[in-house]
N, C-alpha and C. Protein backbone atom coordinates (compact mmCIF):
# COMPACT_ATOMS: atom_id res chain seq x y z
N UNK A 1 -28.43 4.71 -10.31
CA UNK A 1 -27.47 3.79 -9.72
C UNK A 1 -27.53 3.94 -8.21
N UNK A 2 -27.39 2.96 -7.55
CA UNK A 2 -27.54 2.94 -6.26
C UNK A 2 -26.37 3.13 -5.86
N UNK A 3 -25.75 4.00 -4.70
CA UNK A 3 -24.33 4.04 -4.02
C UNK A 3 -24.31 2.52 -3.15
N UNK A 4 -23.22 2.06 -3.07
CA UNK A 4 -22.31 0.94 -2.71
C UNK A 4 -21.97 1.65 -1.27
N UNK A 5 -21.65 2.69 -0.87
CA UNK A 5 -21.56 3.57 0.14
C UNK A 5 -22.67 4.02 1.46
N UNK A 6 -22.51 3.98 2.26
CA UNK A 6 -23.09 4.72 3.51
C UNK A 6 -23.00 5.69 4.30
N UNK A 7 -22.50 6.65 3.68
CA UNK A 7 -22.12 7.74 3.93
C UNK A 7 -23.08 8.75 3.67
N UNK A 8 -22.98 10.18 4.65
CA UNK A 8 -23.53 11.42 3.85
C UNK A 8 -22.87 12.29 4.77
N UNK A 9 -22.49 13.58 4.13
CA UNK A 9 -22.18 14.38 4.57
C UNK A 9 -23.47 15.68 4.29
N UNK A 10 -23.27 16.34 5.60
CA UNK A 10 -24.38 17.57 5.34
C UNK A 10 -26.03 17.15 4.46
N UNK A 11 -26.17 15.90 5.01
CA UNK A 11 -27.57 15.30 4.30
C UNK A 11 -27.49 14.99 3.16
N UNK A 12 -26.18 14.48 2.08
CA UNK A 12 -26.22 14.11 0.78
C UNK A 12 -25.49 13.01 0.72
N UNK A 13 -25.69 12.23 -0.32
CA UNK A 13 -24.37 11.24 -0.06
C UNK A 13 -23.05 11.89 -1.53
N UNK A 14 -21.83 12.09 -0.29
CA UNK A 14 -20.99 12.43 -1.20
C UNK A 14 -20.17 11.45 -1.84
N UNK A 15 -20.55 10.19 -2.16
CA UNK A 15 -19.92 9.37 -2.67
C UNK A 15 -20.75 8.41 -3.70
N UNK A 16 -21.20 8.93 -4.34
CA UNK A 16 -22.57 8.35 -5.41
C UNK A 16 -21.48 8.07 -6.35
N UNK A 17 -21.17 9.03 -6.56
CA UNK A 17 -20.05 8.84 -8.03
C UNK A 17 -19.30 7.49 -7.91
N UNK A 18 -18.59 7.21 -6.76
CA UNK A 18 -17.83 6.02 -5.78
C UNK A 18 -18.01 4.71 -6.22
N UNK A 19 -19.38 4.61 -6.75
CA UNK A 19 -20.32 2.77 -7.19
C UNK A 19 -19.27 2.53 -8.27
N UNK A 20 -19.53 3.15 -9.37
CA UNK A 20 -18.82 2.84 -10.46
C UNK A 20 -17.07 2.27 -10.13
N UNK A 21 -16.34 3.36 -9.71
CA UNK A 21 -15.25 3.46 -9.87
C UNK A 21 -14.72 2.61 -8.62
N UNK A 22 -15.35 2.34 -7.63
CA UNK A 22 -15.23 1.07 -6.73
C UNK A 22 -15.13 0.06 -7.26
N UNK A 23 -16.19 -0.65 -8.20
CA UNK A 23 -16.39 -2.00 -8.96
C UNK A 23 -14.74 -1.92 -10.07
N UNK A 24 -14.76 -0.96 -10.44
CA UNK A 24 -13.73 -0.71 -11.66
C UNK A 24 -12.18 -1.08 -10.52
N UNK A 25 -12.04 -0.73 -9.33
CA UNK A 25 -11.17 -0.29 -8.65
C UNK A 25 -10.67 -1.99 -8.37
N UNK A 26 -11.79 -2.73 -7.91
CA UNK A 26 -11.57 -3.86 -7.21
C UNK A 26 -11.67 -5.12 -8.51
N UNK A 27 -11.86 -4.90 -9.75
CA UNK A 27 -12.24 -5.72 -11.06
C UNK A 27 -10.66 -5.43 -11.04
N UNK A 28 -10.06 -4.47 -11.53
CA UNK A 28 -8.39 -4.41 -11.60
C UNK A 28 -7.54 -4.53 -10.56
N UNK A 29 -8.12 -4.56 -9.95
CA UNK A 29 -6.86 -5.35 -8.53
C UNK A 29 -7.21 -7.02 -8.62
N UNK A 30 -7.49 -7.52 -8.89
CA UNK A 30 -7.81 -8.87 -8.90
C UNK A 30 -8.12 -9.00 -7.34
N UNK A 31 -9.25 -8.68 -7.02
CA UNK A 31 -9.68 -8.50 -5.59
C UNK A 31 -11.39 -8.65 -6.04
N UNK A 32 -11.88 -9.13 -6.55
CA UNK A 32 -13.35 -8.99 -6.97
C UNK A 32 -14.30 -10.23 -6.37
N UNK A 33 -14.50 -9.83 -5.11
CA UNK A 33 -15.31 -10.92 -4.26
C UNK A 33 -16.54 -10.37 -3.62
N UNK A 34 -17.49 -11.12 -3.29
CA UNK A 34 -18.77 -10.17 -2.84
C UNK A 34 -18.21 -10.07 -1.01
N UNK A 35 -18.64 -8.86 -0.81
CA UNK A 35 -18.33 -8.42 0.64
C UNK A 35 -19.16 -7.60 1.02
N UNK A 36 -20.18 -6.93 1.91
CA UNK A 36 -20.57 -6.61 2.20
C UNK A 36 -20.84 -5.09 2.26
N UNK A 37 -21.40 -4.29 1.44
CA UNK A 37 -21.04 -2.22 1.64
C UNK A 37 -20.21 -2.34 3.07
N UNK A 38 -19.25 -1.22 2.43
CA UNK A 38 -18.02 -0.86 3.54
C UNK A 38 -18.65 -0.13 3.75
N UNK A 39 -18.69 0.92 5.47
CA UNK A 39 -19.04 1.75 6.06
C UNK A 39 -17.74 2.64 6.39
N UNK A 40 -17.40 3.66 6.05
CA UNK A 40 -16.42 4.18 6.85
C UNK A 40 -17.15 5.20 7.79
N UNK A 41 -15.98 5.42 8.96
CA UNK A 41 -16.89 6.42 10.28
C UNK A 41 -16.75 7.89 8.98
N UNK A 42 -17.70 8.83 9.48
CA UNK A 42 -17.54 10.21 8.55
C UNK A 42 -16.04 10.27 9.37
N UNK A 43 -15.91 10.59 10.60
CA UNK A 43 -14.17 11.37 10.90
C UNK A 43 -13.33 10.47 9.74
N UNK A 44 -13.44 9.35 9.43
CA UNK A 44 -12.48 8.90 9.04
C UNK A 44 -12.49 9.50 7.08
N UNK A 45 -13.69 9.44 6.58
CA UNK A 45 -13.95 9.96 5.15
C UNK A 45 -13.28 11.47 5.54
N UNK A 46 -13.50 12.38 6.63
CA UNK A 46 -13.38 13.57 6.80
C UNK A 46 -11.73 13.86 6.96
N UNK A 47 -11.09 12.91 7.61
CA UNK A 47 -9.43 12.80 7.66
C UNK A 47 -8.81 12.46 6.33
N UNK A 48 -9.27 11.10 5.97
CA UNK A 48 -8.78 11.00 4.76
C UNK A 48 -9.02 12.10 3.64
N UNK A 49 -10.28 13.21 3.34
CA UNK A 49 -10.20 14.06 2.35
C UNK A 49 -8.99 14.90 2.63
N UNK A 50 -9.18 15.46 4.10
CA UNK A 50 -7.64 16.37 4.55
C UNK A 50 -6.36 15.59 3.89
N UNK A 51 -5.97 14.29 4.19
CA UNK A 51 -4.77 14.04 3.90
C UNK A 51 -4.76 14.11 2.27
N UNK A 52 -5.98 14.01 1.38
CA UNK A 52 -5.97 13.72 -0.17
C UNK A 52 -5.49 15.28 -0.36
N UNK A 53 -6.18 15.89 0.15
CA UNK A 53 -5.79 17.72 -0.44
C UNK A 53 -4.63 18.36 -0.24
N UNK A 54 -3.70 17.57 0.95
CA UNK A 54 -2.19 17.78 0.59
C UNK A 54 -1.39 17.65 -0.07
N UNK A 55 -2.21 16.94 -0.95
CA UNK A 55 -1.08 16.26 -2.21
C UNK A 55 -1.73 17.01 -3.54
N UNK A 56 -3.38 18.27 -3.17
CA UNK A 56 -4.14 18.84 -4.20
C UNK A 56 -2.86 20.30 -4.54
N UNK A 57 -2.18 20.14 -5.57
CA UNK A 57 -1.06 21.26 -5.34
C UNK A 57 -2.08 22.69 -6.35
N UNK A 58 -3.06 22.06 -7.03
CA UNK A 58 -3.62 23.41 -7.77
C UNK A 58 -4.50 23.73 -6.86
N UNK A 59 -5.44 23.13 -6.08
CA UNK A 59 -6.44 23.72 -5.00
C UNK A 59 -7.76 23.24 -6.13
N UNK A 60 -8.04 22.30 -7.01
CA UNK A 60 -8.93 21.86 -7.85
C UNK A 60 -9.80 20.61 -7.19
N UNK A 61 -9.84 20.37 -5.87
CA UNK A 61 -10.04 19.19 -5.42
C UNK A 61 -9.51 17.64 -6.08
N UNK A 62 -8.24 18.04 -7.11
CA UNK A 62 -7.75 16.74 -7.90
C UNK A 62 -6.35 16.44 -7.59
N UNK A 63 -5.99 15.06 -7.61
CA UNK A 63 -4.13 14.80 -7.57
C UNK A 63 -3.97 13.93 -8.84
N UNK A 64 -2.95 13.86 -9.16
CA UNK A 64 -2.38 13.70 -10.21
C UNK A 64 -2.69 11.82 -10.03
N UNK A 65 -2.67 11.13 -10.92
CA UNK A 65 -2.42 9.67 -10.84
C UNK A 65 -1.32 9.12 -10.17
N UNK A 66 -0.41 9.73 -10.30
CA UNK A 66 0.98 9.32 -10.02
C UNK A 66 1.11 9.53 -8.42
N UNK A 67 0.03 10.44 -7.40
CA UNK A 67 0.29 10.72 -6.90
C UNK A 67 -0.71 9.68 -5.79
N UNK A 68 -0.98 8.87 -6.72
CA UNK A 68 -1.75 7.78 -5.69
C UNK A 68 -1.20 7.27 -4.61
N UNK A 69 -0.01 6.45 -5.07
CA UNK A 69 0.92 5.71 -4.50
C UNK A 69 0.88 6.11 -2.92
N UNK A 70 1.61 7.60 -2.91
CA UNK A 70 1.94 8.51 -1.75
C UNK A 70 0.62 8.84 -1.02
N UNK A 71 -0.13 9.42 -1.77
CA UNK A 71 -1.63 9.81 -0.93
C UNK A 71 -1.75 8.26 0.22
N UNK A 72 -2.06 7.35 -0.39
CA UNK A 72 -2.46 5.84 -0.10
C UNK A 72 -1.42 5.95 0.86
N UNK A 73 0.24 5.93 1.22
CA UNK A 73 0.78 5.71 2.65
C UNK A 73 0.65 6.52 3.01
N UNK A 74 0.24 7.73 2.54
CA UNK A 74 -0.07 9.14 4.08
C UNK A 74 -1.36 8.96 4.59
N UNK A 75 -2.05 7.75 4.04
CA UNK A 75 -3.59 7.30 5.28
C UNK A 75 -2.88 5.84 5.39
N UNK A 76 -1.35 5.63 5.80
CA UNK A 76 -1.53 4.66 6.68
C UNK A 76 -1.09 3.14 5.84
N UNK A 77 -1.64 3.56 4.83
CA UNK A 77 -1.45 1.68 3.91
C UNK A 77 -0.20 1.75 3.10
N UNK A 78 0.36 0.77 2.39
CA UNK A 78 1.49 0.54 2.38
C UNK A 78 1.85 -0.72 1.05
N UNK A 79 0.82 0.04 -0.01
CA UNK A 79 0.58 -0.12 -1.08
C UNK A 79 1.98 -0.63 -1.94
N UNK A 80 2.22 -2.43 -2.67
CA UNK A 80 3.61 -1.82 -3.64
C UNK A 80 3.03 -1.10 -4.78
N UNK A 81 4.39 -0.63 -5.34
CA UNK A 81 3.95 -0.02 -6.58
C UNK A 81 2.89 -0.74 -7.66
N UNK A 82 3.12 -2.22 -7.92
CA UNK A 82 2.64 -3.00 -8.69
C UNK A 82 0.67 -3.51 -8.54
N UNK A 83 0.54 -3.23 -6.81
CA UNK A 83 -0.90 -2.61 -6.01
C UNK A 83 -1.32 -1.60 -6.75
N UNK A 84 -0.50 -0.62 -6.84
CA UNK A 84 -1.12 0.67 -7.16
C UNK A 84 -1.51 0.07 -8.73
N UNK A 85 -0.36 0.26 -9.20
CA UNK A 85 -1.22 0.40 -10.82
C UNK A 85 -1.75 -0.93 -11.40
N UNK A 86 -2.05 -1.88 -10.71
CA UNK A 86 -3.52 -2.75 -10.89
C UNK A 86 -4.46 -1.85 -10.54
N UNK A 87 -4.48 -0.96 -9.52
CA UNK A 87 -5.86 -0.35 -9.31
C UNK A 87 -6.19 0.82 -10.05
N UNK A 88 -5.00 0.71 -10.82
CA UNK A 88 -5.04 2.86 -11.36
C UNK A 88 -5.01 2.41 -12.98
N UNK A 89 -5.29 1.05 -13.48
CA UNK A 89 -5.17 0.55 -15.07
C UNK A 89 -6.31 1.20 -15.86
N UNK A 90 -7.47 1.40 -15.24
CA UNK A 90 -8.36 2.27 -15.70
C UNK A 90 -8.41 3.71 -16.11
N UNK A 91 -7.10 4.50 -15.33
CA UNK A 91 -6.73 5.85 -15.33
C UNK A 91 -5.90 5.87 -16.18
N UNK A 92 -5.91 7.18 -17.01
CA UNK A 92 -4.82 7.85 -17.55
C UNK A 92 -3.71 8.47 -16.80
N UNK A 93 -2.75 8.15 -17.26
CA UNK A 93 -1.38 8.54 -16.29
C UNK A 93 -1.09 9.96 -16.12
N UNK A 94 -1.88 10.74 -16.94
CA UNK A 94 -1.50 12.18 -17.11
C UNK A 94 -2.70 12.81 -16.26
N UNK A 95 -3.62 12.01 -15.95
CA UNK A 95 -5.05 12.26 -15.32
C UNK A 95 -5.04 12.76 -14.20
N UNK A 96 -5.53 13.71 -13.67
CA UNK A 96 -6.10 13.93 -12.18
C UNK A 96 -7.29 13.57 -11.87
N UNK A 97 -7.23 12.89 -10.73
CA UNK A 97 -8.45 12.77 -10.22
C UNK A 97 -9.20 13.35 -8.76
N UNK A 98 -10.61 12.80 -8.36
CA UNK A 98 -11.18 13.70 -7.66
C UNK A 98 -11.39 12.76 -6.22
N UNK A 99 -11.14 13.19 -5.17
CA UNK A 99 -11.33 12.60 -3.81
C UNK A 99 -12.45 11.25 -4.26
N UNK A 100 -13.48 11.08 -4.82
CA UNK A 100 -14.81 10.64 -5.33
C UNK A 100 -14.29 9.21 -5.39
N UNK A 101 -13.03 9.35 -6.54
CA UNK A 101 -12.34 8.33 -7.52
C UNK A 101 -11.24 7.65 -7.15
N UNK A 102 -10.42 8.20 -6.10
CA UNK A 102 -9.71 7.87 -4.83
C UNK A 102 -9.94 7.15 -4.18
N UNK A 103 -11.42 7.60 -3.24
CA UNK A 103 -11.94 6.63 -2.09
C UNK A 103 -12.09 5.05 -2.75
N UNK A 104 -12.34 5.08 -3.31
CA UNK A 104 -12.61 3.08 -3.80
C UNK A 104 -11.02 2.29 -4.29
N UNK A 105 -10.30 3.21 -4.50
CA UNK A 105 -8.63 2.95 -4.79
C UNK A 105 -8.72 2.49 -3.14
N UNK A 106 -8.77 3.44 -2.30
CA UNK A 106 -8.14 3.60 -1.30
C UNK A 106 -8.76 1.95 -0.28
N UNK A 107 -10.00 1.85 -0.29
CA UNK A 107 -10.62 0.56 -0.12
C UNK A 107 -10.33 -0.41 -0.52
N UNK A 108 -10.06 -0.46 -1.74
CA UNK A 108 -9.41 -1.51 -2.78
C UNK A 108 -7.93 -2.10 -2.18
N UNK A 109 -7.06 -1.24 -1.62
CA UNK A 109 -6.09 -1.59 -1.50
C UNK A 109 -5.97 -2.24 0.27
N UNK A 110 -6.88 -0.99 1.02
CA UNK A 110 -6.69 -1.62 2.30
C UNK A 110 -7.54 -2.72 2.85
N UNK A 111 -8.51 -3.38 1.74
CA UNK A 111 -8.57 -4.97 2.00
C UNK A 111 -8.15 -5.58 1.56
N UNK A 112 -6.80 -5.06 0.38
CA UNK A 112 -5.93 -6.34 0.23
C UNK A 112 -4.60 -6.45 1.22
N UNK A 113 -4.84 -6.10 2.10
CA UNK A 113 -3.60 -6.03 2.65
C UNK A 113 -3.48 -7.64 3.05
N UNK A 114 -1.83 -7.24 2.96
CA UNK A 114 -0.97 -8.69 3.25
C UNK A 114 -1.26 -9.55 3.88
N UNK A 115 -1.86 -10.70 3.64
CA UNK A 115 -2.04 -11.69 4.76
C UNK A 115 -0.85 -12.06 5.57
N UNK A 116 0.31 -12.16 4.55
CA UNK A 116 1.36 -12.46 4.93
C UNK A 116 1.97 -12.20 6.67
N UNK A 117 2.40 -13.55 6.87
CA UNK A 117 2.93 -13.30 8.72
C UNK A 117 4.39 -12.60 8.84
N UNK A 118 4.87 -12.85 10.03
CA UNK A 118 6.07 -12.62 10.22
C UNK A 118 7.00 -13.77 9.62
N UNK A 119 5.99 -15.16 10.02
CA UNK A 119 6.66 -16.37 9.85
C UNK A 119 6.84 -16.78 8.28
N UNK A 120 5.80 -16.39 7.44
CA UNK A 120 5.78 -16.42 6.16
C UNK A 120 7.23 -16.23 5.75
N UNK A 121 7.55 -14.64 6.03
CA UNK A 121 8.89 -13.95 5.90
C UNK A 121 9.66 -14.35 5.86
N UNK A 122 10.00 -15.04 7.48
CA UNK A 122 11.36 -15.74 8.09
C UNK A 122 11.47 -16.84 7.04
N UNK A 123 10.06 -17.77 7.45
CA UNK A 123 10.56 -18.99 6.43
C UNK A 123 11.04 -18.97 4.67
N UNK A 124 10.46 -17.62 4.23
CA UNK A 124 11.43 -17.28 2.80
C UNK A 124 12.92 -16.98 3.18
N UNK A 125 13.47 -16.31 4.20
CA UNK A 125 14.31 -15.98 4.25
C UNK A 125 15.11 -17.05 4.70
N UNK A 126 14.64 -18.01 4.85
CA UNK A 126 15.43 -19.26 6.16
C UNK A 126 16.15 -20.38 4.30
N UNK A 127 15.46 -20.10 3.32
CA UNK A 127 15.58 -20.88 2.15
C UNK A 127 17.47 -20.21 2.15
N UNK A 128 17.87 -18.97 2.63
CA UNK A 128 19.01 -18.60 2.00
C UNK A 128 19.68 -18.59 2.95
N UNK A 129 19.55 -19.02 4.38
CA UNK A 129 20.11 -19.67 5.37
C UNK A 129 21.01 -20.66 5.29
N UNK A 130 22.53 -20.33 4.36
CA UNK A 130 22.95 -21.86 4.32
C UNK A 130 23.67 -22.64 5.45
N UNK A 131 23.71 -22.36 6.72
CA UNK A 131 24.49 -22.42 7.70
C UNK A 131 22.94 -23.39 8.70
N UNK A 132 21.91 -22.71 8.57
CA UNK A 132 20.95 -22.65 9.22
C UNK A 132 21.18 -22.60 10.75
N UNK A 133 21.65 -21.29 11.10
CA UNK A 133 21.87 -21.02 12.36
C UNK A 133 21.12 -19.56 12.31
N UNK A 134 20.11 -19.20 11.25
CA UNK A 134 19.53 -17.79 11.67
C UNK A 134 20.01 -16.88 11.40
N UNK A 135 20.70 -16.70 10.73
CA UNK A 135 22.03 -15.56 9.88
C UNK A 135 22.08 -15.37 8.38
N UNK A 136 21.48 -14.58 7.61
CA UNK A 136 22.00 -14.24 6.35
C UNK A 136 23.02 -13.90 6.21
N UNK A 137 23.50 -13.22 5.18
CA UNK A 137 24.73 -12.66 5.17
C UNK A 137 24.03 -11.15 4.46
N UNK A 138 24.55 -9.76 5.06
CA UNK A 138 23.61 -8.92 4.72
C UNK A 138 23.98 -8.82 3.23
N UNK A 139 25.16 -8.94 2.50
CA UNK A 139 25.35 -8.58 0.85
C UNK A 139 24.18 -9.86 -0.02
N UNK A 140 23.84 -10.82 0.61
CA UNK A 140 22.74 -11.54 0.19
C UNK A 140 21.43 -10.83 -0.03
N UNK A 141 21.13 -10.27 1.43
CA UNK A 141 20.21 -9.88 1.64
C UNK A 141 20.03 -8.19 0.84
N UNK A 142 21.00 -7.45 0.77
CA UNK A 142 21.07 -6.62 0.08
C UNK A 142 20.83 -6.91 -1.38
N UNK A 143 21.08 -7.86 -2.14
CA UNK A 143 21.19 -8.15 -2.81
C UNK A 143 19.53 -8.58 -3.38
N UNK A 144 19.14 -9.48 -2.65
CA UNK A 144 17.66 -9.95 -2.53
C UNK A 144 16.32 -8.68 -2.27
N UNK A 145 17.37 -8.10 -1.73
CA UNK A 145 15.64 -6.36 -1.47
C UNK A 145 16.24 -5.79 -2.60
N UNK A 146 17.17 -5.81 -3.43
CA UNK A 146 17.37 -4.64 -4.66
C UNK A 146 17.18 -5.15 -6.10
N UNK A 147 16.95 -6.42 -5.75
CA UNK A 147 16.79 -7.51 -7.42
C UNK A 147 15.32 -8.03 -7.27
N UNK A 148 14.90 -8.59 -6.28
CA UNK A 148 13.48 -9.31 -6.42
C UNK A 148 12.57 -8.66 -5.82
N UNK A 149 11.24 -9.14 -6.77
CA UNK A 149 10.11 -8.39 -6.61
C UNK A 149 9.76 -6.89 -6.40
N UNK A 150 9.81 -6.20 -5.46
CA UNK A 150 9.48 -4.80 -5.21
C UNK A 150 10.97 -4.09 -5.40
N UNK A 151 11.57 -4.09 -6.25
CA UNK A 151 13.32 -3.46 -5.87
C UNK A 151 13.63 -2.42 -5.19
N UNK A 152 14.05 -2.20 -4.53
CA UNK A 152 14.50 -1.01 -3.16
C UNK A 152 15.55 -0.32 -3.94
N UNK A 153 15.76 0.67 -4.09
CA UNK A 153 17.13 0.97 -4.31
C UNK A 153 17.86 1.41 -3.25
N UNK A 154 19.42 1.50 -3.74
CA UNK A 154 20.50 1.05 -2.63
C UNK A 154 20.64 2.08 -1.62
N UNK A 155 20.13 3.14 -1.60
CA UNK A 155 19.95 3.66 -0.51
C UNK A 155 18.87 3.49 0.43
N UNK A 156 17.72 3.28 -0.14
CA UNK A 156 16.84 2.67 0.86
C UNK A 156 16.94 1.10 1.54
N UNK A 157 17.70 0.64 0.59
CA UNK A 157 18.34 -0.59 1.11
C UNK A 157 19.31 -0.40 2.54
N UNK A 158 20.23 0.40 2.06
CA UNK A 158 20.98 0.94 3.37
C UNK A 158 20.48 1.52 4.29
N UNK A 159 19.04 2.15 4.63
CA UNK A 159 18.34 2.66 5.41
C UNK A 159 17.47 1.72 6.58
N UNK A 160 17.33 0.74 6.05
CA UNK A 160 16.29 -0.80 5.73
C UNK A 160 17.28 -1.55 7.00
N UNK A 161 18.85 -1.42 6.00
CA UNK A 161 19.80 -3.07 7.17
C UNK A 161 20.84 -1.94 7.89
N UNK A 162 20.43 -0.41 8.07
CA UNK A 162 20.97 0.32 9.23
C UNK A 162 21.38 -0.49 10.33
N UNK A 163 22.31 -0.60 11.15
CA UNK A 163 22.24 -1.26 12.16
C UNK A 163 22.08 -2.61 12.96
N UNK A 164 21.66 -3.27 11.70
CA UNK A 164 20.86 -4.88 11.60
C UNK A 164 22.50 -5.98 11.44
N UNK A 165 24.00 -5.43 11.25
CA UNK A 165 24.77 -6.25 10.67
C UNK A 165 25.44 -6.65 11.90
N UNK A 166 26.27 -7.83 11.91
CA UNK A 166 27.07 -8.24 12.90
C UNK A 166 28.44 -8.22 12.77
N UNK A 167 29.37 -8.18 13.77
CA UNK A 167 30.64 -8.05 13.25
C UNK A 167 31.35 -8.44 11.91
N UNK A 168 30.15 -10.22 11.75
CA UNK A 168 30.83 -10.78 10.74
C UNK A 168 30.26 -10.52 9.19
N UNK A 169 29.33 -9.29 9.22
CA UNK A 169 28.86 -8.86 7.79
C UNK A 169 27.38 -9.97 7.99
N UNK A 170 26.67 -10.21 8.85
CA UNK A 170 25.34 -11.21 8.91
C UNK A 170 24.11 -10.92 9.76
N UNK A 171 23.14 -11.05 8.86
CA UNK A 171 22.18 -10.56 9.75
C UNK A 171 21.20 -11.50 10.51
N UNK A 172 20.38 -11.38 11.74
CA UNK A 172 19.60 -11.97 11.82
C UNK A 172 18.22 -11.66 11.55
N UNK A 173 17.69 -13.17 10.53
CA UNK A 173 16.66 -12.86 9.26
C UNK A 173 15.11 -12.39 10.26
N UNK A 174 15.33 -13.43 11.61
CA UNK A 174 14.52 -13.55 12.35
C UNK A 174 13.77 -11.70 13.27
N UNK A 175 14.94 -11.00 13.79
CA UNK A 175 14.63 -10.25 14.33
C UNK A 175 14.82 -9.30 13.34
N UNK A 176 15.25 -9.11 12.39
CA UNK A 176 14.89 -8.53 11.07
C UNK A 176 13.83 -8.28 10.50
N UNK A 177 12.74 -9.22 10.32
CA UNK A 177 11.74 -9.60 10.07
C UNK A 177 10.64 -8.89 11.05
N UNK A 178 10.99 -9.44 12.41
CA UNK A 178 9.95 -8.78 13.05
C UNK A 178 9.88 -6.93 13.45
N UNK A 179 11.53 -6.81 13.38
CA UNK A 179 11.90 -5.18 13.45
C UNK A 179 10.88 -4.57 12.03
N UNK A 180 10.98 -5.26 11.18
CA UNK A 180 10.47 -4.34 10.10
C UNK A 180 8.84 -4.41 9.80
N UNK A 181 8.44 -5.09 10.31
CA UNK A 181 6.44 -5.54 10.08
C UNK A 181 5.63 -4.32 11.38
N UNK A 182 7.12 -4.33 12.64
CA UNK A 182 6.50 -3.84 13.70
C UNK A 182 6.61 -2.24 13.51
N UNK A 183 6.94 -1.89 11.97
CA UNK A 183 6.81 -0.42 11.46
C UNK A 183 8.07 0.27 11.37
């Protein structure tokens, strides 16, 4: 099998294993388009193994499945849950796996990232605008991050519209929106 990869470390390529479980990675994400072999810089294969082995709690070079999710935002991406396990449908949940089997998860996910704009956002949020002066009302909006799609729970909800409310209990959807994309 030919590696999909361009990599080598110390004159080998450490990512041979990678072909397979790449194709498998990006067939279950519904992401399966021809693109070109990804190159990553080695520092960057060499950072990302460091950040995978913080989460290695036996010292086996393996993390748990479950522990995808987290590995994936401690390099940065910002995976929902429902991302992850399209890409992890192939894995057993009780499974550990090996940096090898990771890296093509980890690819998988950070070219699907969100196309989605700021404006995308606003204009969902502008649908519950009934005033249309730029103001939710935050128990709406609370309401809307803890029921649809990705559900927050209510403390991260409260973490989320910290500070964001106006005298009159309302937020604005607009600088809301951009406060939260800009990290």
């Amino acid at each position: 099998m030919v590696s999909i990869f361009n990599i080598s470390v110390r004159g080998h390529s450490v990512l041979t294993e990678c072909a397979t479980h790449f194709v498998v990675a990006f067939y279950r994400c519904n992401m399966f388009m021809y693109e070109p072999p990804t190159k990553l810089r080695l520092t960057s294969v060499e950072e990302f193994q460091e950040a995978f082995q913080l989460f290695d709690s036996r010292g086996d070079g393996k993390i748990h499945v479950a522990q995808i999710g987290d590995a994936l935002r401690a390099l940065g991406q910002n995976p929902t849950e429902s991302d992850v396990k399209k890409c992890t449908l192939h894995l057993k949940q009780d499974e550990r796996i090996s940096f090898e089997v990771f890296l093509p998860i980890y690819q998988a996910i950070s070219k699907a990232r969100s196309g989605d704009t700021a404006n995308d956002f606003i204009e969902g949020l502008r649908h519950f605008d009934k005033d249309g002066n730029g103001f939710i009302s935050s128990a709406e909006l609370r309401h809307l991050l803890s029921t649809l799609g990705e559900k927050l729970s209510d403390d991260e909800v409260e973490q989320l519209l910290q500070g964001q409310e106006d005298s009159q209990g309302n937020i604005n959807y607009e600088n809301f929106v951009h406060l939260i994309m800009q990290g």
